[in-house]
Protein backbone atom coordinates (compact mmCIF):
# COMPACT_ATOMS: atom_id res chain seq x y z
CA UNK A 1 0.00 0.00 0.00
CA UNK A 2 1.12 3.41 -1.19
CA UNK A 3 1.52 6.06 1.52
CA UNK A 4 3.17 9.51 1.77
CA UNK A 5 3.42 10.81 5.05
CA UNK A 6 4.19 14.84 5.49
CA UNK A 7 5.40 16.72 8.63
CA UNK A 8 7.32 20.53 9.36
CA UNK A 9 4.05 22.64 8.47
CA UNK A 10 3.34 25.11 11.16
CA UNK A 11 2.87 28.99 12.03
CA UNK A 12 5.73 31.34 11.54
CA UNK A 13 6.34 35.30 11.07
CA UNK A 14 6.89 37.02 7.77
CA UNK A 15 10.39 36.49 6.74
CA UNK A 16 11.18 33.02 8.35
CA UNK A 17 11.91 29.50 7.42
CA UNK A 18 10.13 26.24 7.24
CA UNK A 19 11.01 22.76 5.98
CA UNK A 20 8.56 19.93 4.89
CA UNK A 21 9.03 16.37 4.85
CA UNK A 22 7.36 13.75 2.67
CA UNK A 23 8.13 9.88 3.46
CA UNK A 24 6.63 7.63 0.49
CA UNK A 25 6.68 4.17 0.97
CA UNK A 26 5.01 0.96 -1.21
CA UNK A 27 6.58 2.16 -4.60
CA UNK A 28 9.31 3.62 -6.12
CA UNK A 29 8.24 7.28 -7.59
CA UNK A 30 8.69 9.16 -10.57
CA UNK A 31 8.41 12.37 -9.71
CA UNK A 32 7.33 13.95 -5.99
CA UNK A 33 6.68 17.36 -5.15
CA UNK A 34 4.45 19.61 -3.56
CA UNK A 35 1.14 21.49 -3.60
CA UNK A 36 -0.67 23.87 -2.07
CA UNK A 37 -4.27 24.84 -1.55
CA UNK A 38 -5.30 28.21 -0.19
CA UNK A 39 -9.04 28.82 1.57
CA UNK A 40 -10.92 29.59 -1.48
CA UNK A 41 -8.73 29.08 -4.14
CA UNK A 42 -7.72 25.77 -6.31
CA UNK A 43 -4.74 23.19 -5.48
CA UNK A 44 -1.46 24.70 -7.15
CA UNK A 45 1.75 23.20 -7.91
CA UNK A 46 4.45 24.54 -5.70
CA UNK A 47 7.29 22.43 -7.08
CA UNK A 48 8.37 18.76 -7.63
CA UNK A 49 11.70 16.76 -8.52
CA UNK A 50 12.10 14.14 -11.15
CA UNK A 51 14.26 10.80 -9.63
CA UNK A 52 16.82 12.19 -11.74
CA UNK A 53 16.88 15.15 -9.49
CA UNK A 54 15.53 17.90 -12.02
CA UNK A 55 13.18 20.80 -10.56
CA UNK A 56 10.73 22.85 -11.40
CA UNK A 57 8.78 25.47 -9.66
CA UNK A 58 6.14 27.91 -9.60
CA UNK A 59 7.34 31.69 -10.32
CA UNK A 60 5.47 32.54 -6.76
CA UNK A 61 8.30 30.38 -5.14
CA UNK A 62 11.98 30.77 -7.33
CA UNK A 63 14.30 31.74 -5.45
CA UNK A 64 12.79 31.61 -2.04
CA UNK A 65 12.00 27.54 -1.87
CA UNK A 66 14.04 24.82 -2.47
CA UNK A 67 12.50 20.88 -3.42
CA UNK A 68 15.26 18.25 -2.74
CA UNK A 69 14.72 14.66 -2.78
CA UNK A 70 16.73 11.93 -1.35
CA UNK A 71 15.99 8.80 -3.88
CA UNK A 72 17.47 6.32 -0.78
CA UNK A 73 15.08 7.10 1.59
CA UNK A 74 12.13 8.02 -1.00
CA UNK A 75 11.67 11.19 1.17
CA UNK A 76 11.05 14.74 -0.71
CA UNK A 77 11.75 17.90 0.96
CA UNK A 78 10.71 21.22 0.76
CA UNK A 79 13.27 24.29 1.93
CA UNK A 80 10.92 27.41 2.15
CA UNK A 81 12.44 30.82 3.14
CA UNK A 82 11.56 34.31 3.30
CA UNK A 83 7.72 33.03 3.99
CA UNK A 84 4.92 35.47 3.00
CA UNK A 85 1.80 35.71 4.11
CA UNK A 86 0.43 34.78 0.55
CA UNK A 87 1.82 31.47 1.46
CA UNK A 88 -0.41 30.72 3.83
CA UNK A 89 -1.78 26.92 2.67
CA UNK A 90 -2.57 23.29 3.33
CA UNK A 91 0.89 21.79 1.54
CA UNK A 92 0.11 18.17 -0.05
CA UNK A 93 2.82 16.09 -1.05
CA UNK A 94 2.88 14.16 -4.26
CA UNK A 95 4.01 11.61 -5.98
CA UNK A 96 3.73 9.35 -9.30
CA UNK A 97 5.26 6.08 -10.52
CA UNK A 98 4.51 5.10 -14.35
CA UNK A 99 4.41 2.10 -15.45
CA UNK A 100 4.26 1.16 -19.69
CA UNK A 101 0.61 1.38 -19.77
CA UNK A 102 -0.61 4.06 -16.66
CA UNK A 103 0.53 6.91 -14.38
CA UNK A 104 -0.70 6.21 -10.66
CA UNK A 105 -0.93 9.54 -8.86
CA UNK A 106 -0.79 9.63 -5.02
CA UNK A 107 -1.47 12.79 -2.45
CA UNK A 108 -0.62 13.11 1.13
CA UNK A 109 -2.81 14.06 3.99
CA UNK A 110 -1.57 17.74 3.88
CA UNK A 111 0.18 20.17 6.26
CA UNK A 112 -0.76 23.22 7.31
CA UNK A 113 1.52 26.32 6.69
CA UNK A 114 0.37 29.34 8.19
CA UNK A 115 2.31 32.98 7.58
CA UNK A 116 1.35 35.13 9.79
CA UNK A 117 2.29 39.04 8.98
């Protein structure tokens, strides 16, 4: 069974630093990353890492958040400085594994980030 298990959300000032964790376990993933879902607005990619260790990321985040992934313990991370209050979300982790045929998509329970100002 294919589980992803998040942790490091919480409430910080302005300005500071968190870190999220994502530990996936029952498969072997393509690509993880993360996404985030403010109160009335749609689930949005934050960023996510290919196996191969390639990243991409939302324009909202360069330069201020950092994905890293460490393959070995099929964990994803998620550096994120100089917080705004616009960040303020419920982070979900993701992750896929493809196979020939399919792509098998797979969502965390989510973390709660809040930013206060």
């Amino acid at each position: 069974q294919v589980q992803l298990v998040e942790s490091g959300g919480g409430l910080v000032q302005a300005g500071g630093s968190l870190r999220l964790s994502c530990a996936g376990s029952g498969s072997i993933f393509s690509i993880m990353g993360w996404y985030r879902q403010a109160p009335g607005k749609q689930r949005e990619l934050v960023a996510d890492i290919t196996s191969g260790g390639t990243a991409n990321y939302a324009d909202s985040v360069k330069g201020r958040f950092t994905i890293s992934r460490d393959n070995t313990k099929n964990t994803v991370y998620l550096q994120m400085n100089s917080l705004k209050p616009e960040d303020t979300a419920v982070y979900y982790c993701y992750a896929d594994r493809t196979t020939t045929w399919n792509k098998y998509a797979y969502w965390g329970q989510g973390t709660q980030v809040t930013v206060s100002s």
